[in-house]
Protein backbone atom coordinates (compact mmCIF):
# COMPACT_ATOMS: atom_id res chain seq x y z
CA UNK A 1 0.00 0.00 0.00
CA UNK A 2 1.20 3.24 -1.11
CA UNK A 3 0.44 6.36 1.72
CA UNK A 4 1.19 9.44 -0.13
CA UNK A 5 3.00 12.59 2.11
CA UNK A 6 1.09 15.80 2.05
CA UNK A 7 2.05 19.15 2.45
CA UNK A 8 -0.78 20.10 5.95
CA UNK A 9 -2.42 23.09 6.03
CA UNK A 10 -0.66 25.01 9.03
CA UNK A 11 -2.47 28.28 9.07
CA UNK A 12 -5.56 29.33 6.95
CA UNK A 13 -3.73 31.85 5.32
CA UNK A 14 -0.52 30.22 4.35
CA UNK A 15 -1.56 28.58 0.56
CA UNK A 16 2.05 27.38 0.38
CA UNK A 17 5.08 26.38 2.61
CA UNK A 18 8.55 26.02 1.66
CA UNK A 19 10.30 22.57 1.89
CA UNK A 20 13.53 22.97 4.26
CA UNK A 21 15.18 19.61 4.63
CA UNK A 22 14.43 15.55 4.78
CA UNK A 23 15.36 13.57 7.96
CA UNK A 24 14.97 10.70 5.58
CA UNK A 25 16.31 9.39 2.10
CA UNK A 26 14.31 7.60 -0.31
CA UNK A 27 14.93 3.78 0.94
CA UNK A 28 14.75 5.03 4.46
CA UNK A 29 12.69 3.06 6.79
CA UNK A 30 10.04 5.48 8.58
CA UNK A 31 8.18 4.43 11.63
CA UNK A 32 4.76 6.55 11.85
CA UNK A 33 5.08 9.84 13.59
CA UNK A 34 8.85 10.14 13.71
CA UNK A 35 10.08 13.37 12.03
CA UNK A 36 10.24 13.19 8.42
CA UNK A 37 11.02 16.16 7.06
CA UNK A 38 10.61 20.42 7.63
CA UNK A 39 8.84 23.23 6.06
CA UNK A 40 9.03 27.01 7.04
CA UNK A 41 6.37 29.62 6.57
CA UNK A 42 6.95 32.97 6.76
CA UNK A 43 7.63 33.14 10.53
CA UNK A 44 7.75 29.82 11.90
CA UNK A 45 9.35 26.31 11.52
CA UNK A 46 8.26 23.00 11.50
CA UNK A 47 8.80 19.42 11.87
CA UNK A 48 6.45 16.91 10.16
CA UNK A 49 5.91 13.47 11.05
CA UNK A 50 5.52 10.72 9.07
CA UNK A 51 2.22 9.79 8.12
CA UNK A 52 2.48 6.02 8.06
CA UNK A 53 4.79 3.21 8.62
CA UNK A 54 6.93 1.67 6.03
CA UNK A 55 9.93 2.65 2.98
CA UNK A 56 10.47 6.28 2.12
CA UNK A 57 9.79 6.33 -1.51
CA UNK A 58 9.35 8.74 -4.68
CA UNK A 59 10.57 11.85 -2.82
CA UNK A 60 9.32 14.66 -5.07
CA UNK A 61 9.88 17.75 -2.81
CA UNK A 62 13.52 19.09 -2.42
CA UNK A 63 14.81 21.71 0.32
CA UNK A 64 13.99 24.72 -1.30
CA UNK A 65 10.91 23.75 -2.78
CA UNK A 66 7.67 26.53 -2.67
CA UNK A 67 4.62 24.10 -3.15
CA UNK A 68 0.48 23.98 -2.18
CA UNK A 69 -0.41 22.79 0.55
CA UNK A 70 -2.02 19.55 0.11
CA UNK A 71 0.88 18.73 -2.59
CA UNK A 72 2.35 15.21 -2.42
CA UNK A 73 5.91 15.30 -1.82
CA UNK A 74 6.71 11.50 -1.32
CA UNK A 75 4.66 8.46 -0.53
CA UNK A 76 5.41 5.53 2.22
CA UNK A 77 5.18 1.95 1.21
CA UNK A 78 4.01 -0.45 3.27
C-alpha cells in the first residue's frame, strides 16, 4: 500500500510552505510519527511526522521547494 506525504495546512492563510530539509532518504525506513522532514512559513518552523509506517519512496519535494499545501511530496510503502 502506497500512503502518499502531504504538504498540511498550518495556518488558513498560508496557501504554500517552503520545503527545508528531509530527515529521511528515499529507501529510508520510517516508523509513523517520527520526524520526516521540515517546512518554514513565513515566521515559523516545523517538523512533520511521518504519516504512516513503512519505505520512504518517490521523494518529489527538495529543500527549497515553494509548493500547495495539500501537494504530495513522497509516498510511504508499506
Amino acid at each position: 500500500m502506497r500512503t502518499p506525504v502531504l504538504l498540511p495546512q498550518i495556518g488558513e492563510s498560508m496557501p504554500v510552505l517552503r520545503v527545508t530539509g528531509w530527515f529521511k532518504r528515499a529507501g529510508d525506513r520510517v516508523v509513523e510519527g517520527e520526524p520526516l522532514y521540515s517546512v518554514s512559513t513565513d515566521k515559523m518552523d516545523f517538523d512533520l511526522p511521518a504519516p504512516a509506517s513503512g519505505v520512504l519512496a518517490d521523494v518529489s519535494a527538495a529543500a527549497g521547494d515553494v509548493l500547495p499545501v495539500g501537494a504530495v511530496v513522497a509516498f510511504i510503502e508499506s
